[in-house]
C-alpha atoms as a PDB file:
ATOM      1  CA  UNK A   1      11.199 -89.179 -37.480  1.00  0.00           C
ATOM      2  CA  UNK A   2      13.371 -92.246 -36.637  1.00  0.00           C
ATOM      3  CA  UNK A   3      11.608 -94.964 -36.543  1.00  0.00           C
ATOM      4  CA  UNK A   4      12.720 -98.610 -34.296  1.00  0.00           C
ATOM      5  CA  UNK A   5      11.660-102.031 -34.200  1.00  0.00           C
ATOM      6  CA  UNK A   6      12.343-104.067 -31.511  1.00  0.00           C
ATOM      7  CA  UNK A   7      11.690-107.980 -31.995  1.00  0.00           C
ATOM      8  CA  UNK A   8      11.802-111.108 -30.564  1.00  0.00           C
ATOM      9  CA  UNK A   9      10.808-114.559 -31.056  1.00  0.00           C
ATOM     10  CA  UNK A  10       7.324-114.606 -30.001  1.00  0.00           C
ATOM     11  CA  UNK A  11       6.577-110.377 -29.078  1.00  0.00           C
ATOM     12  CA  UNK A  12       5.208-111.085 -25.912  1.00  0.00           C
ATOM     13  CA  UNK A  13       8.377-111.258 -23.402  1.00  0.00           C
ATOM     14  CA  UNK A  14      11.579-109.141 -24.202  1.00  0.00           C
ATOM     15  CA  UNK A  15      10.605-106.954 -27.486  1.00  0.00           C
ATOM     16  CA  UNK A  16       7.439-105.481 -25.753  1.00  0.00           C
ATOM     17  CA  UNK A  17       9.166-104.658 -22.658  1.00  0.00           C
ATOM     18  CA  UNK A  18      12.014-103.019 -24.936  1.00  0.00           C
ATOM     19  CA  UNK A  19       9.338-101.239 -26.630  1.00  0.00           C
ATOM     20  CA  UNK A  20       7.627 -99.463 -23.421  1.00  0.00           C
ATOM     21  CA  UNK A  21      11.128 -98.745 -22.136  1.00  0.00           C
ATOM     22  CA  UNK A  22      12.353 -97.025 -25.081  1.00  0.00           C
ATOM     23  CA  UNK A  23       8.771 -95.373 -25.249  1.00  0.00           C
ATOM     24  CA  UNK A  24       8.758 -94.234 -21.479  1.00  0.00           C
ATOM     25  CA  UNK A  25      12.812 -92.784 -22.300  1.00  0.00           C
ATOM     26  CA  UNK A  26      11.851 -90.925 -25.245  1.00  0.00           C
ATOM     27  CA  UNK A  27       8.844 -89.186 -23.555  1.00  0.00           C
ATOM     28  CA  UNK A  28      10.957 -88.768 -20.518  1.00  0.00           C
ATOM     29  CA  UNK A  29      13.226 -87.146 -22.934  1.00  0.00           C
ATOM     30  CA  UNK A  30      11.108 -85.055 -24.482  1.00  0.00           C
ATOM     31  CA  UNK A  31      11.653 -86.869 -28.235  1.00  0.00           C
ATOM     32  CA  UNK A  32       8.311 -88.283 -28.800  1.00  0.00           C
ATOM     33  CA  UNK A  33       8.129 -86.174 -31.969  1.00  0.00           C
ATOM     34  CA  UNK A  34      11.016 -87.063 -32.891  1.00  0.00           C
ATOM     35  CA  UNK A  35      11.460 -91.380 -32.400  1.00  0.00           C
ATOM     36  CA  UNK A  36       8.779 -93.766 -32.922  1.00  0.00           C
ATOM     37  CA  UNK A  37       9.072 -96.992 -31.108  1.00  0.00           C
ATOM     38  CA  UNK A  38       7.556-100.285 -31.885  1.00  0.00           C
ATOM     39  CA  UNK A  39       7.561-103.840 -31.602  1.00  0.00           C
ATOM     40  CA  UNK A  40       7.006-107.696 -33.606  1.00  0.00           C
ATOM     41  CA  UNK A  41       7.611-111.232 -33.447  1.00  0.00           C
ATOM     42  CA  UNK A  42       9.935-113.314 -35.684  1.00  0.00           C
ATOM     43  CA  UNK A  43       7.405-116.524 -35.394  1.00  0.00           C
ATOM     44  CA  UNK A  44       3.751-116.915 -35.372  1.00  0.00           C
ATOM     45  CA  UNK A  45       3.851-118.603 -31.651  1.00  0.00           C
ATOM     46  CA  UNK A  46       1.895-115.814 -29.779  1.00  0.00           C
ATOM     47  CA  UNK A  47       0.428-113.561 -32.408  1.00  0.00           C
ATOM     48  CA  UNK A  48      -2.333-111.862 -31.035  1.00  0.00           C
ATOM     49  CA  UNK A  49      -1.500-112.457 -27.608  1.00  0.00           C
ATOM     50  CA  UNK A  50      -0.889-109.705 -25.053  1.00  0.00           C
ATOM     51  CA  UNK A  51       2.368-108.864 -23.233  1.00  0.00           C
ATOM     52  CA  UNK A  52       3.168-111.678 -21.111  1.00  0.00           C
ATOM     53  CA  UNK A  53       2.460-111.446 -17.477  1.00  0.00           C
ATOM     54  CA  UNK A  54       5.560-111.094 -16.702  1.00  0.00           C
ATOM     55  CA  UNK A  55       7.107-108.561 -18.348  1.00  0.00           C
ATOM     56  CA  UNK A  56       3.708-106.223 -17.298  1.00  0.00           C
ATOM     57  CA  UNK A  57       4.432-107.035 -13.516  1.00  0.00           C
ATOM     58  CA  UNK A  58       8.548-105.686 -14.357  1.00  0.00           C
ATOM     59  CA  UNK A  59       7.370-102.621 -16.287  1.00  0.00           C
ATOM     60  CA  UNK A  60       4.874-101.786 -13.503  1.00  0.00           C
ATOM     61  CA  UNK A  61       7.514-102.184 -10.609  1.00  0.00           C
ATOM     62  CA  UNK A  62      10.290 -99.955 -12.108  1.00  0.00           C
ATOM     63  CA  UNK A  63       7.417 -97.394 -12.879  1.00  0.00           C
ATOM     64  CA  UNK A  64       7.450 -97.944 -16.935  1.00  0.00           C
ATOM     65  CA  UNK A  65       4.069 -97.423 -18.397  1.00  0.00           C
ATOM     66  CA  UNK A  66       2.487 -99.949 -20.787  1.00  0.00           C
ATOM     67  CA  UNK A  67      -0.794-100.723 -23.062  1.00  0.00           C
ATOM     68  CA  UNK A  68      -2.928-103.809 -23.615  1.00  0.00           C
ATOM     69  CA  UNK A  69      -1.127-105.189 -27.374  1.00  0.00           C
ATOM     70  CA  UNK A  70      -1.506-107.729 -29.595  1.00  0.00           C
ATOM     71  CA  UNK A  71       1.835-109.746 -30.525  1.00  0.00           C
ATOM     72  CA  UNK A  72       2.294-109.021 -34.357  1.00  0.00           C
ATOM     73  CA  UNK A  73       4.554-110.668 -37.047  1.00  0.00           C
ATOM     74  CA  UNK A  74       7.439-108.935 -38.300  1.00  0.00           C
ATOM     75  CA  UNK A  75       7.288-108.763 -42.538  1.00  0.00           C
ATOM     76  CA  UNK A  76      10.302-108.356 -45.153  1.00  0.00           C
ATOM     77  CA  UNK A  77       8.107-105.335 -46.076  1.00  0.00           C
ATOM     78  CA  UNK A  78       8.820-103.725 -42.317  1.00  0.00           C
ATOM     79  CA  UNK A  79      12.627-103.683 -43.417  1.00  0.00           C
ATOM     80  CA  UNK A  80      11.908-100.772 -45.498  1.00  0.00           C
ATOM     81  CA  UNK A  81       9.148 -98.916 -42.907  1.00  0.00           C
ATOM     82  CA  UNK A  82      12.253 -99.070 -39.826  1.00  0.00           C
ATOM     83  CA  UNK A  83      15.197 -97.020 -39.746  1.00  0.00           C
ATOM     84  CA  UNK A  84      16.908 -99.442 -36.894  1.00  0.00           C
ATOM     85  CA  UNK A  85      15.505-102.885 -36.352  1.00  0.00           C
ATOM     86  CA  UNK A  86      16.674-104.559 -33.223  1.00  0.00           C
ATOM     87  CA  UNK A  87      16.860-108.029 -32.787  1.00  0.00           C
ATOM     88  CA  UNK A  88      17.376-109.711 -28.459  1.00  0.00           C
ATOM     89  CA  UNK A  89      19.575-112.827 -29.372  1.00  0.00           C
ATOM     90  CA  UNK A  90      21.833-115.006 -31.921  1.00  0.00           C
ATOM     91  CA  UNK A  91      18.285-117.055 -33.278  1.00  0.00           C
ATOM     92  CA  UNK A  92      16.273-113.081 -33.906  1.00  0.00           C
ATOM     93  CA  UNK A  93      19.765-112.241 -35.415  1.00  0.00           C
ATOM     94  CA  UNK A  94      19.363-115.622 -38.179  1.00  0.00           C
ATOM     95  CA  UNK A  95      16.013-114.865 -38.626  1.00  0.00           C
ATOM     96  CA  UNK A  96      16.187-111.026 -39.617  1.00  0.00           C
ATOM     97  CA  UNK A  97      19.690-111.944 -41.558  1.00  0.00           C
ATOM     98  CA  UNK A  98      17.215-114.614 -43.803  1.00  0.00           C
ATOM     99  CA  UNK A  99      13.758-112.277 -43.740  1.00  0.00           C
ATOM    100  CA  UNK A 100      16.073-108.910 -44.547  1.00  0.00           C
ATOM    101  CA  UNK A 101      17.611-110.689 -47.291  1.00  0.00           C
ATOM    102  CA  UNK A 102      21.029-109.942 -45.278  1.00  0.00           C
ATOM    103  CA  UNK A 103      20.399-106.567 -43.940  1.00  0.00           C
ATOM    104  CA  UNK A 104      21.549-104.842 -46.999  1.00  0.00           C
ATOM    105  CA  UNK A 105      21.133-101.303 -45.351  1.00  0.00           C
ATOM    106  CA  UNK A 106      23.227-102.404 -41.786  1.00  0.00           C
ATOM    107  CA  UNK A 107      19.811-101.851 -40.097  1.00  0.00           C
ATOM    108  CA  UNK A 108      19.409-104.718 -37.679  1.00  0.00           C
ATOM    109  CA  UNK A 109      21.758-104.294 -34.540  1.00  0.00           C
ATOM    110  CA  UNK A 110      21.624-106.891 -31.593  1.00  0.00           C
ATOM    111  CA  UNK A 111      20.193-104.584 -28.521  1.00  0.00           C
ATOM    112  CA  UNK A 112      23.211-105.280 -25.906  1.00  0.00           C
ATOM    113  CA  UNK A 113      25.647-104.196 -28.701  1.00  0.00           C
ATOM    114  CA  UNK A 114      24.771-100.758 -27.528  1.00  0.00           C
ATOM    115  CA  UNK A 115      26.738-101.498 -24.176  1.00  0.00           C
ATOM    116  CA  UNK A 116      29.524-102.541 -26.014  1.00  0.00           C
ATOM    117  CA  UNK A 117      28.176-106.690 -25.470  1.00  0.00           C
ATOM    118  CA  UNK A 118      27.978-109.216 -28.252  1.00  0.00           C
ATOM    119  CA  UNK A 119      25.884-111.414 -26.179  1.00  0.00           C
ATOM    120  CA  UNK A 120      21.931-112.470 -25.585  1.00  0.00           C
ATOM    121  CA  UNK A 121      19.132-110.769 -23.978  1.00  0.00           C
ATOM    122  CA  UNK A 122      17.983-113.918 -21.846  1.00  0.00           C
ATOM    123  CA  UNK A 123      14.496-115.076 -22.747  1.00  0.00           C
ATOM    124  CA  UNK A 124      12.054-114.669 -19.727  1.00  0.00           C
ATOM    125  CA  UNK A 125       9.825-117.302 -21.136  1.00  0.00           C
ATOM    126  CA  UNK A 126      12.190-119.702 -20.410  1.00  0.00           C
ATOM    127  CA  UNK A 127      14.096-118.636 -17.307  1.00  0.00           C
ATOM    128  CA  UNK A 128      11.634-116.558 -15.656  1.00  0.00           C
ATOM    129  CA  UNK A 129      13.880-113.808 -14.230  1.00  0.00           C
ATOM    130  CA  UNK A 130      12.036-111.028 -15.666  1.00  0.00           C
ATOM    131  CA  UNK A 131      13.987-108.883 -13.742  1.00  0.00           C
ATOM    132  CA  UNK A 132      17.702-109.711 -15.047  1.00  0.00           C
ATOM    133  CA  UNK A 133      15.688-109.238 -18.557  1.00  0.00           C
ATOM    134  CA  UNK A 134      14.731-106.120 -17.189  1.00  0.00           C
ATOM    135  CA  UNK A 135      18.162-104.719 -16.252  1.00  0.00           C
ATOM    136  CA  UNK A 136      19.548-106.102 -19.937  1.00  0.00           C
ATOM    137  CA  UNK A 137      16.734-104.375 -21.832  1.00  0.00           C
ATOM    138  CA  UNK A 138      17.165-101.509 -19.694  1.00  0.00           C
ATOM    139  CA  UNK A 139      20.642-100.999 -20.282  1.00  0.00           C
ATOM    140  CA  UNK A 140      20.284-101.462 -23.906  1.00  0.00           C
ATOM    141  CA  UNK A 141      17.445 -99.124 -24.423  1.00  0.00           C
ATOM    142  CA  UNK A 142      19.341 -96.207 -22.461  1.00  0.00           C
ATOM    143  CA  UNK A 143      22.796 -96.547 -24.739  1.00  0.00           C
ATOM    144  CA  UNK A 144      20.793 -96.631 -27.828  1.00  0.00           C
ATOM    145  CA  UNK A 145      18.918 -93.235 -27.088  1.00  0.00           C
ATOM    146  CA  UNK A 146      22.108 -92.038 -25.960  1.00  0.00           C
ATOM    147  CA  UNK A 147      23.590 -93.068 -29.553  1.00  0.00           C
ATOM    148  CA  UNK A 148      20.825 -91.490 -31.033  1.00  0.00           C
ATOM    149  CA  UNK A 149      20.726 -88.847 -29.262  1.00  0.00           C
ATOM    150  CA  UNK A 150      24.157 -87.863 -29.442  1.00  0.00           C
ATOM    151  CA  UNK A 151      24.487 -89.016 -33.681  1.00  0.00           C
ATOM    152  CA  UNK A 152      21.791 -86.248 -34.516  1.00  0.00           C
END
């Protein structure tokens, strides 16, 4: 079983709505037995809050199911549970590089790296286009079951 870790600075915006993509793909695909897919924060802002409004109202217009959650921190000791630990932006990327003690095991990938980008997955929270987020996390979660799929 591969298990993946998406995360984000609080867990309420962009590494929940990675998480039910990548879910919804993997069922779609028939690989639910095969990848787990999960989600945490980086900083204690939000823990225990739900998905953020606004990332439920994107996931339920493009047809991606989702589940009532509770935002949950992200531990050194998760390092070792995840086979791929994805981080949405240059801060996540400092912040797993410190907690993972440097990534000793090239884990943690930055999600748009999968499409070939070096750059950011724009923080709803502060922008409010869900829906660019949306077509970033989108993008990202398809080329990453495609390299997974394809690396078997």
């Amino acid at each position: 079983m591969k298990k993946i870790l998406f995360v984000c600075h609080g867990n309420i915006c962009r590494s929940p709505m990675a998480e039910f993509v990548m879910k919804h793909l993997v069922r779609e695909e028939g690989l639910a037995d095969q990848i787990a897919v999960d989600s945490k924060a980086l900083h204690r802002d939000e823990i225990g809050s739900d998905t953020h409004r606004g990332t439920r109202e994107e996931l339920r217009a493009h047809g991606v199911p989702f589940e009532k959650r509770r935002a949950t921190l992200m531990t050194a000791e998760d390092y070792d549970a995840y086979d791929l630990i994805i981080g949405m932006d240059t801060e996540n990327m400092h912040d797993l590089a410190r907690l993972t003690g440097g990534d000793p095991q090239h884990k943690v990938h930055r999600l748009l790296s999968y499409i070939g980008e070096e750059r950011d997955v724009a923080d709803p929270w502060y922008t409010g286009n869900f829906d660019v987020t949306y077509r970033d996390v989108d993008a990202g979660c398809h080329a990453l079951l495609r390299m997974l799929t394809e690396n078997k």
